[in-house]
C-alpha atoms as a PDB file:
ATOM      1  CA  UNK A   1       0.000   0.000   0.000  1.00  0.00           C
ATOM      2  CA  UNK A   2       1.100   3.416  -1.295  1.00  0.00           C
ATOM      3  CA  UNK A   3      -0.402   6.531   0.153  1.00  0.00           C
ATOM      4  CA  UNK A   4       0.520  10.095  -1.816  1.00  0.00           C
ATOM      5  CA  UNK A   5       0.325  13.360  -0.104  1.00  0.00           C
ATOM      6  CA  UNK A   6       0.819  16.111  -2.733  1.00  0.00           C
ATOM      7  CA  UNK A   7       1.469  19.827  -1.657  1.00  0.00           C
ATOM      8  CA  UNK A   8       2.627  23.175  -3.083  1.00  0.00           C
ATOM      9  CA  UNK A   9      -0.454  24.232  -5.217  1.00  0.00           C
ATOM     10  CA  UNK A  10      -1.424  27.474  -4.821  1.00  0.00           C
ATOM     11  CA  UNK A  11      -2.247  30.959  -6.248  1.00  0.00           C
ATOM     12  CA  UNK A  12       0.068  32.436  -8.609  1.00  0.00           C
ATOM     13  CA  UNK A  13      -0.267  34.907 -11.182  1.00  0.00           C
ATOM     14  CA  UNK A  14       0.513  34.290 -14.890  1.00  0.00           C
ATOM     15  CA  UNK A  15       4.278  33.757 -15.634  1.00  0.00           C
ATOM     16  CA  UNK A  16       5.227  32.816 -12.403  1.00  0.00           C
ATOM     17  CA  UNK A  17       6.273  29.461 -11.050  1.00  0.00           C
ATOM     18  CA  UNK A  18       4.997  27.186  -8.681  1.00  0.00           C
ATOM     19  CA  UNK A  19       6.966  23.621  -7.138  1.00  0.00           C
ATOM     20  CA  UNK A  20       4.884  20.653  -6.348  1.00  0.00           C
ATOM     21  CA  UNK A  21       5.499  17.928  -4.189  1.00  0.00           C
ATOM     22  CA  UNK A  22       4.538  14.671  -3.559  1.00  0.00           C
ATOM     23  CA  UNK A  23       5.283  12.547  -0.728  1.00  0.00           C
ATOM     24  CA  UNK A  24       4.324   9.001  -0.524  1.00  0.00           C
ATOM     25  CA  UNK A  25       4.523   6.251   2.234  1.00  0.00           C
ATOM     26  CA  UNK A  26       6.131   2.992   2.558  1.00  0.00           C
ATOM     27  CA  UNK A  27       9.594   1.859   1.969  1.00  0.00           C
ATOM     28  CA  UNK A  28       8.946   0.918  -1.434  1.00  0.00           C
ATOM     29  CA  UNK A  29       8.992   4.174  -3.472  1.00  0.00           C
ATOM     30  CA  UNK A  30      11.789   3.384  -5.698  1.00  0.00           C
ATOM     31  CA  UNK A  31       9.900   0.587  -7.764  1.00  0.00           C
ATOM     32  CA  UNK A  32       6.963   2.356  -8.380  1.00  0.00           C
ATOM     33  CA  UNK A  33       7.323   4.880 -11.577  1.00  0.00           C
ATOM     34  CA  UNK A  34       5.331   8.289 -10.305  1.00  0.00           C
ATOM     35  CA  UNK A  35       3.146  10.541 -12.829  1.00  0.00           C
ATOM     36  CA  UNK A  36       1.507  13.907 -12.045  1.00  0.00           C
ATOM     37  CA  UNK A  37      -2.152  13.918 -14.150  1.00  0.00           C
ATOM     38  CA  UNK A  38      -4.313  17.520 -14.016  1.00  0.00           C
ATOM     39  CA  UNK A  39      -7.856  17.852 -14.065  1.00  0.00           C
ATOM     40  CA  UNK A  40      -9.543  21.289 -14.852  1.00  0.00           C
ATOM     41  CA  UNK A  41     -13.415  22.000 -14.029  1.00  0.00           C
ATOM     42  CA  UNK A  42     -15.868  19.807 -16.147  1.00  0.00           C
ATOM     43  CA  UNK A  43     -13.169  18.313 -17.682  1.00  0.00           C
ATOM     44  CA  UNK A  44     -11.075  14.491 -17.720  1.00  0.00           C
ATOM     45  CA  UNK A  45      -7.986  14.366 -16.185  1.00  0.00           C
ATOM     46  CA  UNK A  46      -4.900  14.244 -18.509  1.00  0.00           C
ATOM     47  CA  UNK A  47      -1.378  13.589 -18.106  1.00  0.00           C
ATOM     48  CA  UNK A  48       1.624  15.683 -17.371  1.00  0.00           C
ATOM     49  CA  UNK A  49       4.511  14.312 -16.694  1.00  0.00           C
ATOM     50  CA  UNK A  50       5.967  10.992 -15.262  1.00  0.00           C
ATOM     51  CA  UNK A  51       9.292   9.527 -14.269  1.00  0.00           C
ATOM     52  CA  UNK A  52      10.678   6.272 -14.504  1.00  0.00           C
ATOM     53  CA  UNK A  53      11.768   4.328 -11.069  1.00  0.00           C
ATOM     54  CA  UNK A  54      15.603   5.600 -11.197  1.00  0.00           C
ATOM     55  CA  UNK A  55      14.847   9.002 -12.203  1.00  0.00           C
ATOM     56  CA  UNK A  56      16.464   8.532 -15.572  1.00  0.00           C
ATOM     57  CA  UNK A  57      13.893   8.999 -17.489  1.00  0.00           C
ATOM     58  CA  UNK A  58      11.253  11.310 -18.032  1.00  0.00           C
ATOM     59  CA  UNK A  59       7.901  12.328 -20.256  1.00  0.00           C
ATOM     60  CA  UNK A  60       5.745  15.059 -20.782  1.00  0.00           C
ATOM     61  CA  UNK A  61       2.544  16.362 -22.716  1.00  0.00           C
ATOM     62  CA  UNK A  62       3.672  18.476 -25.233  1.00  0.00           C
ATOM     63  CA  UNK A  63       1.714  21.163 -23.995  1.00  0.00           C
ATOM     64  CA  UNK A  64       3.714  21.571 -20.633  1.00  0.00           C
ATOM     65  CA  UNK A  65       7.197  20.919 -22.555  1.00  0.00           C
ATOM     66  CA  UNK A  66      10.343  23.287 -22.095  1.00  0.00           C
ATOM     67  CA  UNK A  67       7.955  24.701 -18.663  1.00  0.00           C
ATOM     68  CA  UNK A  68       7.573  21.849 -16.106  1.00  0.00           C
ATOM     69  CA  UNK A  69      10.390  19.680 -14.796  1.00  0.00           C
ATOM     70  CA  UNK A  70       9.848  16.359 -12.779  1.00  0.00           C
ATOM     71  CA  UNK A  71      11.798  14.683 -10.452  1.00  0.00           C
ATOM     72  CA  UNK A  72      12.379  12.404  -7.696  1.00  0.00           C
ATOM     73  CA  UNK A  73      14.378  11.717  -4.632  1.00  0.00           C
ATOM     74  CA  UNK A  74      13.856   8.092  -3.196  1.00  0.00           C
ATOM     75  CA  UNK A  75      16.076   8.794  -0.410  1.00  0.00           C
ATOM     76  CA  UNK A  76      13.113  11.169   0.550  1.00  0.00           C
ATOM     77  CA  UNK A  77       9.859   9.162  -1.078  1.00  0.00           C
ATOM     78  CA  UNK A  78       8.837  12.402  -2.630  1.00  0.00           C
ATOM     79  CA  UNK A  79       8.375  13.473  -6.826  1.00  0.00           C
ATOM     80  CA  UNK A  80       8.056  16.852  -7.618  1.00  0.00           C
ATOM     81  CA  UNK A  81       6.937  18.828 -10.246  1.00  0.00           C
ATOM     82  CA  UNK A  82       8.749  22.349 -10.706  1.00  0.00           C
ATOM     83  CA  UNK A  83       6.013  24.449 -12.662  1.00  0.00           C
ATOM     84  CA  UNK A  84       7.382  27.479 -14.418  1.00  0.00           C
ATOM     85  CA  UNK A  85       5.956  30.460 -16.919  1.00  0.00           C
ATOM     86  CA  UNK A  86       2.220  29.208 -16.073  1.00  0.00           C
ATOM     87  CA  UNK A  87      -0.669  30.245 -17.836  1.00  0.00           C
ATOM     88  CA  UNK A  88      -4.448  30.293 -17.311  1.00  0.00           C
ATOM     89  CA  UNK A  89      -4.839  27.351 -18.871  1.00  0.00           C
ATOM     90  CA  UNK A  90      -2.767  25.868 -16.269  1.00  0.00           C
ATOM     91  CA  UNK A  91      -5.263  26.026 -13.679  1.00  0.00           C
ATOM     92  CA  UNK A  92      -6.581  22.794 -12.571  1.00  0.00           C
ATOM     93  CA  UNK A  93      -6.324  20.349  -9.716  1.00  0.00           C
ATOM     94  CA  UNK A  94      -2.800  18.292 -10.100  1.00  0.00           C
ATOM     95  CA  UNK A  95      -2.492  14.627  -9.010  1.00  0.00           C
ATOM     96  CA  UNK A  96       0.432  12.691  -8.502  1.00  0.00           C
ATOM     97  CA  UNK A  97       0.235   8.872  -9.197  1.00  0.00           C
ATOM     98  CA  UNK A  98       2.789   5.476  -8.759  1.00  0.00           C
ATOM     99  CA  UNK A  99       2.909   3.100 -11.176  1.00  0.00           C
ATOM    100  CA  UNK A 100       4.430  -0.294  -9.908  1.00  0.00           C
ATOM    101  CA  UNK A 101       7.878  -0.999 -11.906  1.00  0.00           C
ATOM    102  CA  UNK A 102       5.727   1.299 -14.362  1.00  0.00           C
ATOM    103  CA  UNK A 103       7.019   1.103 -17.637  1.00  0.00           C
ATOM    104  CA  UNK A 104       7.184   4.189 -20.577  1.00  0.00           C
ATOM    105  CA  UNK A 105       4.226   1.925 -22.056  1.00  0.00           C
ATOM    106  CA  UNK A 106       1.758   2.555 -19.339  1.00  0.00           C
ATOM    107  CA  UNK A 107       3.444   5.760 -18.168  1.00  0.00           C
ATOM    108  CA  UNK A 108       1.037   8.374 -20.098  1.00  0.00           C
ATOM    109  CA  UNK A 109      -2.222   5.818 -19.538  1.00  0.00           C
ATOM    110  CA  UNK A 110      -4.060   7.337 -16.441  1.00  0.00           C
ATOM    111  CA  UNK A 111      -5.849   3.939 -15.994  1.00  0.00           C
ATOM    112  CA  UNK A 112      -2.178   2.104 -15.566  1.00  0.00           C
ATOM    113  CA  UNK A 113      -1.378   3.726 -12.344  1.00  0.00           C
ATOM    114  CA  UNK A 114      -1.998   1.625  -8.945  1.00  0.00           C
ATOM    115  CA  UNK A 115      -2.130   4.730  -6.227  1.00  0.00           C
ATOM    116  CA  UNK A 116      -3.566   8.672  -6.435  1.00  0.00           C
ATOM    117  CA  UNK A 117      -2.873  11.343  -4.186  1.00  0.00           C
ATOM    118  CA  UNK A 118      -5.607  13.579  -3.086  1.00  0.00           C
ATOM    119  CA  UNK A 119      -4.887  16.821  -5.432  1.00  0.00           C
ATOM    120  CA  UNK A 120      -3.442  19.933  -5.171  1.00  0.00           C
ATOM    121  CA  UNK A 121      -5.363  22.946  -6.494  1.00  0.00           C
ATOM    122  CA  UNK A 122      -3.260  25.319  -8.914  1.00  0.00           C
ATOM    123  CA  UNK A 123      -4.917  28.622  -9.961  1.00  0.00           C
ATOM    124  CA  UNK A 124      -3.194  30.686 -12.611  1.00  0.00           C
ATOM    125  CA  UNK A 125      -4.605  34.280 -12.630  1.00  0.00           C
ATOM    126  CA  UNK A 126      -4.215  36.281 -15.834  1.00  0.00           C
END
Protein backbone atom coordinates (compact mmCIF):
# COMPACT_ATOMS: atom_id res chain seq x y z
CA UNK A 1 0.00 0.00 0.00
CA UNK A 2 1.10 3.42 -1.30
CA UNK A 3 -0.40 6.53 0.15
CA UNK A 4 0.52 10.10 -1.82
CA UNK A 5 0.32 13.36 -0.10
CA UNK A 6 0.82 16.11 -2.73
CA UNK A 7 1.47 19.83 -1.66
CA UNK A 8 2.63 23.17 -3.08
CA UNK A 9 -0.45 24.23 -5.22
CA UNK A 10 -1.42 27.47 -4.82
CA UNK A 11 -2.25 30.96 -6.25
CA UNK A 12 0.07 32.44 -8.61
CA UNK A 13 -0.27 34.91 -11.18
CA UNK A 14 0.51 34.29 -14.89
CA UNK A 15 4.28 33.76 -15.63
CA UNK A 16 5.23 32.82 -12.40
CA UNK A 17 6.27 29.46 -11.05
CA UNK A 18 5.00 27.19 -8.68
CA UNK A 19 6.97 23.62 -7.14
CA UNK A 20 4.88 20.65 -6.35
CA UNK A 21 5.50 17.93 -4.19
CA UNK A 22 4.54 14.67 -3.56
CA UNK A 23 5.28 12.55 -0.73
CA UNK A 24 4.32 9.00 -0.52
CA UNK A 25 4.52 6.25 2.23
CA UNK A 26 6.13 2.99 2.56
CA UNK A 27 9.59 1.86 1.97
CA UNK A 28 8.95 0.92 -1.43
CA UNK A 29 8.99 4.17 -3.47
CA UNK A 30 11.79 3.38 -5.70
CA UNK A 31 9.90 0.59 -7.76
CA UNK A 32 6.96 2.36 -8.38
CA UNK A 33 7.32 4.88 -11.58
CA UNK A 34 5.33 8.29 -10.30
CA UNK A 35 3.15 10.54 -12.83
CA UNK A 36 1.51 13.91 -12.05
CA UNK A 37 -2.15 13.92 -14.15
CA UNK A 38 -4.31 17.52 -14.02
CA UNK A 39 -7.86 17.85 -14.07
CA UNK A 40 -9.54 21.29 -14.85
CA UNK A 41 -13.41 22.00 -14.03
CA UNK A 42 -15.87 19.81 -16.15
CA UNK A 43 -13.17 18.31 -17.68
CA UNK A 44 -11.07 14.49 -17.72
CA UNK A 45 -7.99 14.37 -16.19
CA UNK A 46 -4.90 14.24 -18.51
CA UNK A 47 -1.38 13.59 -18.11
CA UNK A 48 1.62 15.68 -17.37
CA UNK A 49 4.51 14.31 -16.69
CA UNK A 50 5.97 10.99 -15.26
CA UNK A 51 9.29 9.53 -14.27
CA UNK A 52 10.68 6.27 -14.50
CA UNK A 53 11.77 4.33 -11.07
CA UNK A 54 15.60 5.60 -11.20
CA UNK A 55 14.85 9.00 -12.20
CA UNK A 56 16.46 8.53 -15.57
CA UNK A 57 13.89 9.00 -17.49
CA UNK A 58 11.25 11.31 -18.03
CA UNK A 59 7.90 12.33 -20.26
CA UNK A 60 5.75 15.06 -20.78
CA UNK A 61 2.54 16.36 -22.72
CA UNK A 62 3.67 18.48 -25.23
CA UNK A 63 1.71 21.16 -24.00
CA UNK A 64 3.71 21.57 -20.63
CA UNK A 65 7.20 20.92 -22.56
CA UNK A 66 10.34 23.29 -22.10
CA UNK A 67 7.95 24.70 -18.66
CA UNK A 68 7.57 21.85 -16.11
CA UNK A 69 10.39 19.68 -14.80
CA UNK A 70 9.85 16.36 -12.78
CA UNK A 71 11.80 14.68 -10.45
CA UNK A 72 12.38 12.40 -7.70
CA UNK A 73 14.38 11.72 -4.63
CA UNK A 74 13.86 8.09 -3.20
CA UNK A 75 16.08 8.79 -0.41
CA UNK A 76 13.11 11.17 0.55
CA UNK A 77 9.86 9.16 -1.08
CA UNK A 78 8.84 12.40 -2.63
CA UNK A 79 8.38 13.47 -6.83
CA UNK A 80 8.06 16.85 -7.62
CA UNK A 81 6.94 18.83 -10.25
CA UNK A 82 8.75 22.35 -10.71
CA UNK A 83 6.01 24.45 -12.66
CA UNK A 84 7.38 27.48 -14.42
CA UNK A 85 5.96 30.46 -16.92
CA UNK A 86 2.22 29.21 -16.07
CA UNK A 87 -0.67 30.25 -17.84
CA UNK A 88 -4.45 30.29 -17.31
CA UNK A 89 -4.84 27.35 -18.87
CA UNK A 90 -2.77 25.87 -16.27
CA UNK A 91 -5.26 26.03 -13.68
CA UNK A 92 -6.58 22.79 -12.57
CA UNK A 93 -6.32 20.35 -9.72
CA UNK A 94 -2.80 18.29 -10.10
CA UNK A 95 -2.49 14.63 -9.01
CA UNK A 96 0.43 12.69 -8.50
CA UNK A 97 0.23 8.87 -9.20
CA UNK A 98 2.79 5.48 -8.76
CA UNK A 99 2.91 3.10 -11.18
CA UNK A 100 4.43 -0.29 -9.91
CA UNK A 101 7.88 -1.00 -11.91
CA UNK A 102 5.73 1.30 -14.36
CA UNK A 103 7.02 1.10 -17.64
CA UNK A 104 7.18 4.19 -20.58
CA UNK A 105 4.23 1.93 -22.06
CA UNK A 106 1.76 2.56 -19.34
CA UNK A 107 3.44 5.76 -18.17
CA UNK A 108 1.04 8.37 -20.10
CA UNK A 109 -2.22 5.82 -19.54
CA UNK A 110 -4.06 7.34 -16.44
CA UNK A 111 -5.85 3.94 -15.99
CA UNK A 112 -2.18 2.10 -15.57
CA UNK A 113 -1.38 3.73 -12.34
CA UNK A 114 -2.00 1.62 -8.95
CA UNK A 115 -2.13 4.73 -6.23
CA UNK A 116 -3.57 8.67 -6.43
CA UNK A 117 -2.87 11.34 -4.19
CA UNK A 118 -5.61 13.58 -3.09
CA UNK A 119 -4.89 16.82 -5.43
CA UNK A 120 -3.44 19.93 -5.17
CA UNK A 121 -5.36 22.95 -6.49
CA UNK A 122 -3.26 25.32 -8.91
CA UNK A 123 -4.92 28.62 -9.96
CA UNK A 124 -3.19 30.69 -12.61
CA UNK A 125 -4.61 34.28 -12.63
CA UNK A 126 -4.21 36.28 -15.83
Amino acid sequence: QVQLVESGGGLVQAGGSLRLSCAASGRTFSTYAMGWFRQADGKERKFVSAINISGGRTYYADNVKGRFTISRDNAKNTVYLQMNNLGPEDTAVYFCAAQLMGVYANLLERNKYDYWGQGTQVTVSS
